[in-house]
N, C-alpha and C. Protein backbone atom coordinates (compact mmCIF):
# COMPACT_ATOMS: atom_id res chain seq x y z
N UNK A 1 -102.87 -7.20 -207.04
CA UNK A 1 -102.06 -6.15 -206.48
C UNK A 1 -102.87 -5.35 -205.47
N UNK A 2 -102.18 -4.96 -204.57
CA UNK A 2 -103.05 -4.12 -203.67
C UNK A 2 -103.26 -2.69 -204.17
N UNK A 3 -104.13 -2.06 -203.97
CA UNK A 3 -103.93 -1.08 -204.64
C UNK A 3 -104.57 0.35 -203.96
N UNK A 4 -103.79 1.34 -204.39
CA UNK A 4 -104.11 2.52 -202.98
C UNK A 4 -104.03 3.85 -204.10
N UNK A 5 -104.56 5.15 -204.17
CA UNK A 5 -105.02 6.14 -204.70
C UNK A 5 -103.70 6.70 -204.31
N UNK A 6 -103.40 7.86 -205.60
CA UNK A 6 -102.35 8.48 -205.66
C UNK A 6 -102.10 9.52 -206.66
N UNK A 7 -102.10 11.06 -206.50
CA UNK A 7 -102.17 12.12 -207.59
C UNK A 7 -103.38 11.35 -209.00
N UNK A 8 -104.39 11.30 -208.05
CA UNK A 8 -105.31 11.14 -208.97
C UNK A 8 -105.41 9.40 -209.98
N UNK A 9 -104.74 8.51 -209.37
CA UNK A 9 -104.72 7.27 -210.44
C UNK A 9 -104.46 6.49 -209.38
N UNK A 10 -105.55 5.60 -209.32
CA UNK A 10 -105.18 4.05 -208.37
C UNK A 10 -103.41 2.96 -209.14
N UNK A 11 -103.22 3.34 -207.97
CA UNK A 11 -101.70 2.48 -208.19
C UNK A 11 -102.01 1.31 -207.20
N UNK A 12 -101.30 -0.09 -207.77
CA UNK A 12 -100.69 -1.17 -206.79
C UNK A 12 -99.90 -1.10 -207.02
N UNK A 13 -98.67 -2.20 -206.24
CA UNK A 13 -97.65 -2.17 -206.91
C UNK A 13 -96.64 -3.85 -206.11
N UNK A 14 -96.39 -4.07 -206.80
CA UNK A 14 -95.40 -5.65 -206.82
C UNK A 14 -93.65 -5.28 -206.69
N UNK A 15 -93.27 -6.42 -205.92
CA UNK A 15 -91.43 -6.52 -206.33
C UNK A 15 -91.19 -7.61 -206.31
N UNK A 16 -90.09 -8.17 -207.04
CA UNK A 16 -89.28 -9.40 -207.09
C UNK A 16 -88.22 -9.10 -207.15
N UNK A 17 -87.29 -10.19 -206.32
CA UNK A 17 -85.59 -9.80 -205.95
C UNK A 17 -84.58 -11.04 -207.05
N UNK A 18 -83.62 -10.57 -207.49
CA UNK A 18 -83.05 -11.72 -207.83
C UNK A 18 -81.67 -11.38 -208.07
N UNK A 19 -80.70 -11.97 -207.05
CA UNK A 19 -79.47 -11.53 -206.75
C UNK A 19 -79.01 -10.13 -206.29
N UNK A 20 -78.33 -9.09 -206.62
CA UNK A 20 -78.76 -7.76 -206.74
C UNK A 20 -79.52 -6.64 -207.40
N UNK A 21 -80.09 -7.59 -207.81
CA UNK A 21 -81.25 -6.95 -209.01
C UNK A 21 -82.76 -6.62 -208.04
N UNK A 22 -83.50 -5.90 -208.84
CA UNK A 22 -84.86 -5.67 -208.29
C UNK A 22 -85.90 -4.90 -209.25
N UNK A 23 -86.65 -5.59 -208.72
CA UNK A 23 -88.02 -5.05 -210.09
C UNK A 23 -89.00 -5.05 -209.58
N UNK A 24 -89.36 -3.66 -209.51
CA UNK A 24 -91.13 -3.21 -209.27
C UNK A 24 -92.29 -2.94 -209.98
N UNK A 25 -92.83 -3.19 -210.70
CA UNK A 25 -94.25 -3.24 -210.92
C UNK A 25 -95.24 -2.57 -210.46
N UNK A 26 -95.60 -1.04 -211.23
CA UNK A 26 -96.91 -0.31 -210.69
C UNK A 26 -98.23 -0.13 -211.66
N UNK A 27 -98.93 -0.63 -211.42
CA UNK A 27 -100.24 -0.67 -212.17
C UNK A 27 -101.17 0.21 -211.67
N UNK A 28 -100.90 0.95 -213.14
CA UNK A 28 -101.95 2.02 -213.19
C UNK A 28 -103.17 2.04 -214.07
N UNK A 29 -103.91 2.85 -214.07
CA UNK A 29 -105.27 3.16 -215.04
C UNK A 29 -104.78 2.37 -216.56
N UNK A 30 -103.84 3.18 -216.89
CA UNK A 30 -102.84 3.47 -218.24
C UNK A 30 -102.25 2.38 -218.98
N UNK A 31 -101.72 1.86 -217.51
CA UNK A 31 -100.81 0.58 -218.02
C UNK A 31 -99.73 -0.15 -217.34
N UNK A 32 -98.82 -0.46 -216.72
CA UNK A 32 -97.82 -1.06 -216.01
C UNK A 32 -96.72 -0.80 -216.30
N UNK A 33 -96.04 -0.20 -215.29
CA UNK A 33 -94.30 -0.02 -215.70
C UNK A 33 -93.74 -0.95 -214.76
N UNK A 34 -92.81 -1.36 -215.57
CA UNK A 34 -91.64 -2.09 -214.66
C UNK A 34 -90.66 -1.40 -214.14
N UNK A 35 -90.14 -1.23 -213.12
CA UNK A 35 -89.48 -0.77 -213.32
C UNK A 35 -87.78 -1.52 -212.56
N UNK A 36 -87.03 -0.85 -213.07
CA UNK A 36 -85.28 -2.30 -213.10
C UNK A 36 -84.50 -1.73 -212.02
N UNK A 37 -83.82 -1.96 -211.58
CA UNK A 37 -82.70 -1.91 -210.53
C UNK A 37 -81.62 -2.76 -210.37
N UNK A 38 -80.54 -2.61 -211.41
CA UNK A 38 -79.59 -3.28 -211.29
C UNK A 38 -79.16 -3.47 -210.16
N UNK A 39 -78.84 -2.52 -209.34
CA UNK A 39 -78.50 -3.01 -207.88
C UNK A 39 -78.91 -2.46 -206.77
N UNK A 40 -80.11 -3.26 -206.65
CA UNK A 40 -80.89 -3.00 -205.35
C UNK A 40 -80.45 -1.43 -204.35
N UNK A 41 -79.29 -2.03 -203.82
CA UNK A 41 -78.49 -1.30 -202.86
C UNK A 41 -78.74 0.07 -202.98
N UNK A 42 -78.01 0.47 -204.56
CA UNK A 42 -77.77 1.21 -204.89
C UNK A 42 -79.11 2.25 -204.95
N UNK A 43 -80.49 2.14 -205.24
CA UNK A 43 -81.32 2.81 -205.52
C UNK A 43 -81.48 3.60 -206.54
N UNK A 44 -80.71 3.31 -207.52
CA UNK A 44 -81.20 3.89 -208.64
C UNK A 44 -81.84 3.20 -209.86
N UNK A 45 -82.75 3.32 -210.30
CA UNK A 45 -83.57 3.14 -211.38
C UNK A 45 -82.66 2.70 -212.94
N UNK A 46 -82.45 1.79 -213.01
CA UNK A 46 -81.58 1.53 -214.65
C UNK A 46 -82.36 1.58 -215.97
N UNK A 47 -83.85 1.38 -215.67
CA UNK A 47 -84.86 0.70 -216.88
C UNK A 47 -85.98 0.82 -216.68
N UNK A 48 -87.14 1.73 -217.19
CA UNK A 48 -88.40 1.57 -216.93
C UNK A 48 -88.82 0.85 -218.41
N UNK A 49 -90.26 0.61 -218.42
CA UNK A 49 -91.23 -0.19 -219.29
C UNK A 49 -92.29 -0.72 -218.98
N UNK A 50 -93.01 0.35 -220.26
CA UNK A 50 -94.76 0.02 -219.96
C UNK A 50 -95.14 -0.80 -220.90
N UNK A 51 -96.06 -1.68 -219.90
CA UNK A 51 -97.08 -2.61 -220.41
C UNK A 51 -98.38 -2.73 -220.13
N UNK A 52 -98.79 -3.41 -221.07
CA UNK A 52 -100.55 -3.42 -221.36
C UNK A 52 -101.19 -3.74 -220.03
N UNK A 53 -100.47 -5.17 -219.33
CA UNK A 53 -101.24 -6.03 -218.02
C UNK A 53 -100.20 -6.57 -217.11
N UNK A 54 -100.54 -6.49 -216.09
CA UNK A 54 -99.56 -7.38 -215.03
C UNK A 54 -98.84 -8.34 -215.92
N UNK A 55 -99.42 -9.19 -216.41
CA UNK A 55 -98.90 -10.63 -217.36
C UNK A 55 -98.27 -10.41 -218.10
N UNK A 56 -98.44 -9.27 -218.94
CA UNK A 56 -97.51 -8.76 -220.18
C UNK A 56 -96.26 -8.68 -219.52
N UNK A 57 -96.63 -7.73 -218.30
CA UNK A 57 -94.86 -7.19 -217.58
C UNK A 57 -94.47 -8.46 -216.43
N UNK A 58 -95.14 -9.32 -215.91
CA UNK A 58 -94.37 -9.79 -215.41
C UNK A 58 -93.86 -11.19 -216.50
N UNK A 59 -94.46 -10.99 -217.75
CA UNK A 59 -93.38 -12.30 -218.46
C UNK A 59 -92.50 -11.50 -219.04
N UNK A 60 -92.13 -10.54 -219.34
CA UNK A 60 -91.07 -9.61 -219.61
C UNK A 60 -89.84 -9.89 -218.48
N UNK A 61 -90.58 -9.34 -217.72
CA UNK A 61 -89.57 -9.53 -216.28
C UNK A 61 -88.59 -11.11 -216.50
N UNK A 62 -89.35 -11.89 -216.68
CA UNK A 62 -88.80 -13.15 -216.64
C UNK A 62 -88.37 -13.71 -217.37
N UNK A 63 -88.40 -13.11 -218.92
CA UNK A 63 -87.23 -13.48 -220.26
C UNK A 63 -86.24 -12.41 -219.99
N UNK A 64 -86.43 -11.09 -219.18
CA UNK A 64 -84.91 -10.22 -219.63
C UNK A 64 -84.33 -10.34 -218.33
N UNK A 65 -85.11 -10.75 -216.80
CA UNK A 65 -84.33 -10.34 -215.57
C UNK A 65 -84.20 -11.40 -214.66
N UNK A 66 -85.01 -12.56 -215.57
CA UNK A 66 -85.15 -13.98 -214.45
C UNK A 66 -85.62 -13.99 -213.19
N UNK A 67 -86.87 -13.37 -213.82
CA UNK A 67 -87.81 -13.11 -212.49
C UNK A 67 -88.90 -14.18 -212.61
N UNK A 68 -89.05 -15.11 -211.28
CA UNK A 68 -89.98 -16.19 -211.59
C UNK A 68 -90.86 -15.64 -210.70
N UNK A 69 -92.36 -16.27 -210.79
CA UNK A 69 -93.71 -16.00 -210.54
C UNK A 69 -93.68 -16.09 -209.30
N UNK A 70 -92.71 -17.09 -208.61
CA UNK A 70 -92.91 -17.17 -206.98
C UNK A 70 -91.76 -15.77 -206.18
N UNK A 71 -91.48 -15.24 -207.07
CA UNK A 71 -90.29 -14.37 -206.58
C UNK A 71 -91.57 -13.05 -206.46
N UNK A 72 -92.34 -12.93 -206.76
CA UNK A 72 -93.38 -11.84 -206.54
C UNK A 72 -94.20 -11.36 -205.14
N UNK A 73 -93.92 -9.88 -204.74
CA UNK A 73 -94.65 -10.15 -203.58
C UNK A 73 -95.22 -8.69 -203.14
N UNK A 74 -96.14 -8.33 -202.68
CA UNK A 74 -96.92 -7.43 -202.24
C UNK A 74 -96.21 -6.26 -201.67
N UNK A 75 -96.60 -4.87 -202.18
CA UNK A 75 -95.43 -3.68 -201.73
C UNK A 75 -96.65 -2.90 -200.91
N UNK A 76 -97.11 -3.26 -199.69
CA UNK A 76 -98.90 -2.33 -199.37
C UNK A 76 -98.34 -1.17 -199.28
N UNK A 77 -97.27 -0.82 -198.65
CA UNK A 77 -97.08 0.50 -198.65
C UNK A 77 -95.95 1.31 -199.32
N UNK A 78 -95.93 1.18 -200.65
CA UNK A 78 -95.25 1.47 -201.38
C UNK A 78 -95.48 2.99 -202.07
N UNK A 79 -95.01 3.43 -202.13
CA UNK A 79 -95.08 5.08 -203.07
C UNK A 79 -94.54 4.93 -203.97
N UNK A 80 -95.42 5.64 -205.12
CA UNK A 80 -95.04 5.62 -206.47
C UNK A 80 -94.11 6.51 -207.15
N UNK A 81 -93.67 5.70 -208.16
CA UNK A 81 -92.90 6.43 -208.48
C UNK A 81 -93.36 7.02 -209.99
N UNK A 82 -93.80 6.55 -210.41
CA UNK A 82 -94.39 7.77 -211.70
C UNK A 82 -95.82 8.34 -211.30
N UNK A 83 -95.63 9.58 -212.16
CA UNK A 83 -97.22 10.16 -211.26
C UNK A 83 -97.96 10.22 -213.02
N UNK A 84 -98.91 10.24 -213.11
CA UNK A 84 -99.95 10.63 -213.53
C UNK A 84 -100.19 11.95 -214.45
N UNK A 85 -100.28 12.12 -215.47
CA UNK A 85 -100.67 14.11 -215.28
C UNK A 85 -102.31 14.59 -214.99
């Protein structure tokens, strides 16, 4: 993941698309949230969930949202969406 400083905690962060769905991936210090988007378009957030490692969350991704490994792709300039305290 690429990864860029932010309220104090190095974040990267990943997306994969699949139909109108969308799922981002931010890895932090802490741990990885996924996070869900039933419909892209729409921009709102349906589902977050933290995990231990990239691997943990992106095989999650891919038993609940049918997200495959090649559907993954680099967000460099992405802003986060959970902060840190």
């Amino acid at each position: 993941m690429i990864n860029k400083h932010h309220k104090n905690s190095l974040v990267g962060a990943i997306a994969a698309h699949r139909k109108k769905s969308k799922v981002i991936l931010e890895e932090y210090s802490f741990g990885v949230y996924s996070l869900y988007y039933e419909d892209a378009d729409a921009g709102i957030m349906t589902r977050d969930d933290l995990h231990d490692t990239v691997d943990e969350a992106k095989e999650f991704c891919s038993e609940d949202y049918g997200m495959l490994e090649n559907d993954w792709e680099e967000i460099p300039d992405h802003t986060p969406i959970m902060v840190t305290l």
